[in-house]
Protein backbone atom coordinates (compact mmCIF):
# COMPACT_ATOMS: atom_id res chain seq x y z
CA UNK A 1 7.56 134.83 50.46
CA UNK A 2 5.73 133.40 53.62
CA UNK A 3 4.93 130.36 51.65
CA UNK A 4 8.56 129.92 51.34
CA UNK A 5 9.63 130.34 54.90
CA UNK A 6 6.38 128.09 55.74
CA UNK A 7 7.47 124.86 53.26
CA UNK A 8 11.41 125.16 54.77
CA UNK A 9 10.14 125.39 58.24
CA UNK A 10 8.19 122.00 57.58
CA UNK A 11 11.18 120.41 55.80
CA UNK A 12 13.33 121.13 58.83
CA UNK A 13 10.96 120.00 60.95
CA UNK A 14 10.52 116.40 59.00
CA UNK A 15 14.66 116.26 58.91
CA UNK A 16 14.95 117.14 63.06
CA UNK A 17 11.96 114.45 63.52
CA UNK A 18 13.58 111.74 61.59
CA UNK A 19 16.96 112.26 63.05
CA UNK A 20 15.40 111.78 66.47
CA UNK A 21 13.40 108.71 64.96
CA UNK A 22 16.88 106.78 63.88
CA UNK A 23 18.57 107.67 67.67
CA UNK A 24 16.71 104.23 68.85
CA UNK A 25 17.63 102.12 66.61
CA UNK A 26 20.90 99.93 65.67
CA UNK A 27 23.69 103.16 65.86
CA UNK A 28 22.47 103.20 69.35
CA UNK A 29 25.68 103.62 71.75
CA UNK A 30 26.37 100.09 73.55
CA UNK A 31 26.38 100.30 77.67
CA UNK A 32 29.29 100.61 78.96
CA UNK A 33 31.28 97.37 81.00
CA UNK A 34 34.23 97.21 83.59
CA UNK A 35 36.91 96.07 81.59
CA UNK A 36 38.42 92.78 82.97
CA UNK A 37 42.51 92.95 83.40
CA UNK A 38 45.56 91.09 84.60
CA UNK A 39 47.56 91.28 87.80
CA UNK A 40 50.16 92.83 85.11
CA UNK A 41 47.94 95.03 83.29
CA UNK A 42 46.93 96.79 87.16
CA UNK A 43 50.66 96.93 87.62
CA UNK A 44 50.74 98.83 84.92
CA UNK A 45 48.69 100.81 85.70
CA UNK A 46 49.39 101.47 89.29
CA UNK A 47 52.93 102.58 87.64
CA UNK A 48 51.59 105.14 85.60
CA UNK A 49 51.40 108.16 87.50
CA UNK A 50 47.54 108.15 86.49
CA UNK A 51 44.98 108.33 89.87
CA UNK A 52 43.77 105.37 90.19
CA UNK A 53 41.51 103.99 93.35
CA UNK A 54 41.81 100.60 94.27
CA UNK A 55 38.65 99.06 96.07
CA UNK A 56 39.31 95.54 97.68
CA UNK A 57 35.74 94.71 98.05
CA UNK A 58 36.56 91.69 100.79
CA UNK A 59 35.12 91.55 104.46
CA UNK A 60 37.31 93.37 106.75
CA UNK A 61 38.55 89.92 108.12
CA UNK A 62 40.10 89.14 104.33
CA UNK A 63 41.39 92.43 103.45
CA UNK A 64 43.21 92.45 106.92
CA UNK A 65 44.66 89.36 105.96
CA UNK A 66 46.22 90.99 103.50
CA UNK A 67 46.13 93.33 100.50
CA UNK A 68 47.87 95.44 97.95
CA UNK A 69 49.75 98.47 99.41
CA UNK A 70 47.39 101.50 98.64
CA UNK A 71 44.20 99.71 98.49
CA UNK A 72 41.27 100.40 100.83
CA UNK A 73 38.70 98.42 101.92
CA UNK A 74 35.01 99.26 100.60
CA UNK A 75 33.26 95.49 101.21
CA UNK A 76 30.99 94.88 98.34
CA UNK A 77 28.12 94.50 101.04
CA UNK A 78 28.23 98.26 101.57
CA UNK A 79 28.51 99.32 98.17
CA UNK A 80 25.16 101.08 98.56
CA UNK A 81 26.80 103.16 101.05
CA UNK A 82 29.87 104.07 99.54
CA UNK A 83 29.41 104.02 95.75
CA UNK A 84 27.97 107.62 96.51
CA UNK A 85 30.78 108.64 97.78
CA UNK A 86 33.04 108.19 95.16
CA UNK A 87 33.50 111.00 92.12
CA UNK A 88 31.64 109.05 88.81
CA UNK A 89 35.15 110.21 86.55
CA UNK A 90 37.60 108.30 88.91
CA UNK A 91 39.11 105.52 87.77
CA UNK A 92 38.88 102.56 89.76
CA UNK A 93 39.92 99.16 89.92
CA UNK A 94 37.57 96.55 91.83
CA UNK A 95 39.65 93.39 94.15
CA UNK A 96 38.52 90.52 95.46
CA UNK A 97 39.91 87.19 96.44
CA UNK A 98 38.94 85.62 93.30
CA UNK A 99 37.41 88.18 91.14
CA UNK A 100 33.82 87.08 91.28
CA UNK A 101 32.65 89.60 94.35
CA UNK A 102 34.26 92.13 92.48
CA UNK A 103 32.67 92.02 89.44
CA UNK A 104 29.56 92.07 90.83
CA UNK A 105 30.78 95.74 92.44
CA UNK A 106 32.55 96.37 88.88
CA UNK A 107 29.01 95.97 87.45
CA UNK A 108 27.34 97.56 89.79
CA UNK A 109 29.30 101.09 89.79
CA UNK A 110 28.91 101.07 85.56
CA UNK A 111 25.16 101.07 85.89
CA UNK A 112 25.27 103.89 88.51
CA UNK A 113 27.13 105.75 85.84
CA UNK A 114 30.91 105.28 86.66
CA UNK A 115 32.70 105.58 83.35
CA UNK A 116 36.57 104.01 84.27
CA UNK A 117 36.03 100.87 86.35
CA UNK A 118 38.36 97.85 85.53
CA UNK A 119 38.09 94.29 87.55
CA UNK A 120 41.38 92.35 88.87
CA UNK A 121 40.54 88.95 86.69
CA UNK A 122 41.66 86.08 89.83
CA UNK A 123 41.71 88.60 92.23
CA UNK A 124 44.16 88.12 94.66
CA UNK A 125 44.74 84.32 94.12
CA UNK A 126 46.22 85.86 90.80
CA UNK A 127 48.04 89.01 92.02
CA UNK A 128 52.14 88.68 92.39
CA UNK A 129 52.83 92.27 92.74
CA UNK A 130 53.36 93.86 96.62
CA UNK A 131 51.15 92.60 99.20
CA UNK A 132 51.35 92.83 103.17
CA UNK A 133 52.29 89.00 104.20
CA UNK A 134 50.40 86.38 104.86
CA UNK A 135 47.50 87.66 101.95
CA UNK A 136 47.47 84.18 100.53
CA UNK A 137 47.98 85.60 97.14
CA UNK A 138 50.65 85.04 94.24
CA UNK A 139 53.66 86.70 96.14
């Protein structure tokens, strides 16, 4: 009888060991990446009833300038300061100007483990929704 138990301890052993073995290899999950999306798509979204936090990730100067209603001012410079802050299952939606600066935050809060991070593709050269006047932007 201890035989027994001593064979089907070592064959669930070698199964537990070779499931762990295939974890590395190609079923591997694939990182996670801001998702990209339109001046209509964040509309959409803003309209949803869904929290959402919108980061304009311009110098104070720009974002002063002018902005969408709601959005507050996090400059991508600081992001070291106030990524920290911010709860890792919010969902937030990066702004820029042009969409490059925030990307670079949109990147930057995935690989400090924020799961729900989208990027405004054109920024606000691209946005037509609301904006305070004299933003420069599509409206």
């Amino acid at each position: 009888m201890k035989r027994g138990l001593a064979v089907s301890g070592v064959l669930i052993s070698a199964a537990v060991l070779a499931a762990v073995a295939g974890c590395g290899g190609s079923h591997a999950l694939a990182p996670v990446k801001p998702q990209d999306i339109s001046a209509a798509e964040l509309q959409t979204m803003m309209d949803d009833g869904q929290p959402l936090l919108l980061i304009d990730v311009r110098t104070q100067a720009e974002f002063t300038e002018g902005h969408i209603p709601g959005s507050v001012n996090l400059p991508v410079e600081e992001i070291a300061t106030w990524a920290p802050t911010l709860g890792k299952n919010t969902r937030i939606c990066c702004i820029c100007g042009s969409g490059v600066r925030s990307r670079t935050a949109a990147d930057t809060l995935i690989a400090e483990g924020f799961g729900q991070v989208y990027n405004l593709l054109g920024g606000m050269l691209e946005w037509t929704g609301d904006a305070d006047p004299g933003c420069g932007c599509g409206s």
